[in-house]
N, C-alpha and C. Protein backbone atom coordinates (compact mmCIF):
# COMPACT_ATOMS: atom_id res chain seq x y z
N UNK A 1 0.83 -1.18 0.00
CA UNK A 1 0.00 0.00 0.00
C UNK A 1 0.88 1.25 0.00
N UNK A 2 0.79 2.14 -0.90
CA UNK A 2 1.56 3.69 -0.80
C UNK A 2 0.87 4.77 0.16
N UNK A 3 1.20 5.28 0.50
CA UNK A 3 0.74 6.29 1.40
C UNK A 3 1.77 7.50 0.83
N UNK A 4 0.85 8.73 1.14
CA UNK A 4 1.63 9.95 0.69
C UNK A 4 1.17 10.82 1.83
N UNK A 5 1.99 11.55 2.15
CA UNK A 5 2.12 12.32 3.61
C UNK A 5 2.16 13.91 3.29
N UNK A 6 1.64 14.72 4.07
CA UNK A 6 1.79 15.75 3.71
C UNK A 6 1.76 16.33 4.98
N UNK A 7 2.68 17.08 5.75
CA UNK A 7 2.86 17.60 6.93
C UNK A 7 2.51 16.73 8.00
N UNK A 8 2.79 15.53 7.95
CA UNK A 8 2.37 14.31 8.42
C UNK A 8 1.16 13.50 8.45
N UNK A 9 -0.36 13.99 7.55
CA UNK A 9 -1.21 13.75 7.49
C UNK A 9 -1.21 12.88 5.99
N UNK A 10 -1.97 11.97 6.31
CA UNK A 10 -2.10 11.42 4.94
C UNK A 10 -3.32 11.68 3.81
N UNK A 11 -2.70 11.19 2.37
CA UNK A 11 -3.53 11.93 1.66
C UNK A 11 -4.83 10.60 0.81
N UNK A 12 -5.72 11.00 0.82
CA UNK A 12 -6.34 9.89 0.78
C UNK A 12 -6.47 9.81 -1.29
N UNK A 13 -5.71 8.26 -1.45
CA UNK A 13 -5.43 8.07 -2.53
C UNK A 13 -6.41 7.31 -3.35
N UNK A 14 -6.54 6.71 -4.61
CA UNK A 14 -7.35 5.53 -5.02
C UNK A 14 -6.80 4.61 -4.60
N UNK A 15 -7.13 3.43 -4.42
CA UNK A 15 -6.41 2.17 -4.28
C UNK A 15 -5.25 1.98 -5.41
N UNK A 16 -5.97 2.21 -7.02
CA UNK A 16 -4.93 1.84 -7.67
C UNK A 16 -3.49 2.80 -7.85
N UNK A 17 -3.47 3.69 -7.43
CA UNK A 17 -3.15 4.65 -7.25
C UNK A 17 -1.24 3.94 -6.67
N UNK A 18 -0.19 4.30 -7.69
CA UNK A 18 1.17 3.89 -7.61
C UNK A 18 1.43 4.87 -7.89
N UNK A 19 2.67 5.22 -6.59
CA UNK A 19 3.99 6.15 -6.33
C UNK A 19 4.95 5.51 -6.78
N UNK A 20 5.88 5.76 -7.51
CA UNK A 20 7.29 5.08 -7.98
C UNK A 20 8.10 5.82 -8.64
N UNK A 21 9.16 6.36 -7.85
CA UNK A 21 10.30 7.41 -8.06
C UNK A 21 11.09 6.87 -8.75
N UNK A 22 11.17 7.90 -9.51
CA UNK A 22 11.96 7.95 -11.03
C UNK A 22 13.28 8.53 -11.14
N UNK A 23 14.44 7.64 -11.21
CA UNK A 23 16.01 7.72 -10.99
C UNK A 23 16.73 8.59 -12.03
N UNK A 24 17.51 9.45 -12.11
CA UNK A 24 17.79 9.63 -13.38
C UNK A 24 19.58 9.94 -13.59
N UNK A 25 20.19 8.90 -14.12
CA UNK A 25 21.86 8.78 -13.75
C UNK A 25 22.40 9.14 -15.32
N UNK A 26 23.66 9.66 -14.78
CA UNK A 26 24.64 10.02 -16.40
C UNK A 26 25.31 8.80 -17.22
N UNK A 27 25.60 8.25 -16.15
CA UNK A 27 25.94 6.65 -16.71
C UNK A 27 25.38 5.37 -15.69
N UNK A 28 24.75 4.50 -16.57
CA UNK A 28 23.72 3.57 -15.91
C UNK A 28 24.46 2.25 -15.14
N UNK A 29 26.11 2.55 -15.62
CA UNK A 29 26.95 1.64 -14.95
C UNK A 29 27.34 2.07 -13.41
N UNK A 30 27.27 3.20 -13.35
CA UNK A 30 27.38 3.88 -11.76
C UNK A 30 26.23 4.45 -11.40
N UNK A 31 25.63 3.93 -10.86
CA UNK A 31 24.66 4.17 -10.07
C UNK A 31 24.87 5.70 -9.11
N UNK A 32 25.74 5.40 -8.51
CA UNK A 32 26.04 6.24 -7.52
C UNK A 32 26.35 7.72 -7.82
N UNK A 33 26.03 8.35 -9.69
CA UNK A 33 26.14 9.26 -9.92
C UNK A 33 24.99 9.96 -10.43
N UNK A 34 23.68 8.98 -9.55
CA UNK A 34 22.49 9.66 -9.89
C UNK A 34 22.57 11.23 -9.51
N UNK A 35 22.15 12.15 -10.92
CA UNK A 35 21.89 13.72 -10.75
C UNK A 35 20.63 14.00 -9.81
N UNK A 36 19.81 13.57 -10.12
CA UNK A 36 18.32 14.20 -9.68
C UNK A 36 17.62 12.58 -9.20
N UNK A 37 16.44 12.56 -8.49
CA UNK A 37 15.26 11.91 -8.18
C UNK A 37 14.42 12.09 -8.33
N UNK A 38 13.28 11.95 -9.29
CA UNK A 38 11.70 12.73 -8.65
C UNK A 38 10.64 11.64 -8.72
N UNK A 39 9.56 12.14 -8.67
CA UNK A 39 8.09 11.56 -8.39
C UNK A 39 7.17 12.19 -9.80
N UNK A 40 6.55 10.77 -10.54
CA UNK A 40 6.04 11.98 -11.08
C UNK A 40 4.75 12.00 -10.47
N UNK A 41 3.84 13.16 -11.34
CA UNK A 41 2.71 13.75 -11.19
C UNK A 41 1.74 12.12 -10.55
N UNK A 42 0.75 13.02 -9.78
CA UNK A 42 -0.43 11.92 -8.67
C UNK A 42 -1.10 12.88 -8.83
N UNK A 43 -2.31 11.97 -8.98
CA UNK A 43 -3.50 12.49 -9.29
C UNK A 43 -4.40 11.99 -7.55
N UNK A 44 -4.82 13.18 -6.77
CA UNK A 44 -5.51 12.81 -5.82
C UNK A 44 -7.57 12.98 -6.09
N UNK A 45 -7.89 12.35 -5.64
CA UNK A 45 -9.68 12.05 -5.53
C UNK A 45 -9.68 13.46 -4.86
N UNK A 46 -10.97 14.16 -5.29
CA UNK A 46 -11.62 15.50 -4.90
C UNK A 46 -12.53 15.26 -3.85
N UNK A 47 -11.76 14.69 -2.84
CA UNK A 47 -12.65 14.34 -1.67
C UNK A 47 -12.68 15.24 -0.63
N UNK A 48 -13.82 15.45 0.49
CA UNK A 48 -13.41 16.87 1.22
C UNK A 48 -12.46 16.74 2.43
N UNK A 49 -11.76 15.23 2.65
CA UNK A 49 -10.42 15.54 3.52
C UNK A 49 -9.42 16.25 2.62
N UNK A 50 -9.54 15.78 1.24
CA UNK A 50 -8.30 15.97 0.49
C UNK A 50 -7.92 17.82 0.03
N UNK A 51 -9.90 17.90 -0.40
CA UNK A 51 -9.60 19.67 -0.09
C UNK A 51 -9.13 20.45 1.02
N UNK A 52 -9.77 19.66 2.35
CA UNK A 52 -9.53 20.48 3.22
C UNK A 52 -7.46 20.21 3.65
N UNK A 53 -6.90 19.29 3.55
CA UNK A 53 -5.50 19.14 3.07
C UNK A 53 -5.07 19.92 2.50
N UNK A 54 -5.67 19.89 1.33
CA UNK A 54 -4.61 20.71 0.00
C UNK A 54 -4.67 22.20 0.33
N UNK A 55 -6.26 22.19 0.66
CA UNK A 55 -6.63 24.15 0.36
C UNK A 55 -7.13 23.87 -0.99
N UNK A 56 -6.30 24.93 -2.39
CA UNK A 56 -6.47 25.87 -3.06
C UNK A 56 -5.78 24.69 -4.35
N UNK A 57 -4.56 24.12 -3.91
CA UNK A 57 -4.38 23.02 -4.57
C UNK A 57 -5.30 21.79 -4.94
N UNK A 58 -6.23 21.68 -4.53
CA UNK A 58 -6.60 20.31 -4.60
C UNK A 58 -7.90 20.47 -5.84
């Protein structure tokens, strides 16, 4: 199960709903010279914990 946190509260997701951070290296033989990490884009349900979470974002 993923969970996504936001000021320590969680954000209420779909079930199918997958987080999976995306690596991004200069050479794929060294790992250890990954530049950056990110997450991409999540789509959250317009539910009213999730507004009242987000605010203005949601």
């Amino acid at each position: 199960m993923n969970q996504l946190l936001i000021n320590g509260v969680a954000v209420g997701l779909s079930p199918d709903t997958a987080l999976l951070p995306s690596f991004k290296a200069s050479d794929l033989l060294k790992p250890d010279t990954i530049q950056s990490d990110y997450s991409p884009e999540v789509s959250v349900p317009g539910t009213s914990h999730n507004h009242q979470l987000l605010g203005q974002a949601a």
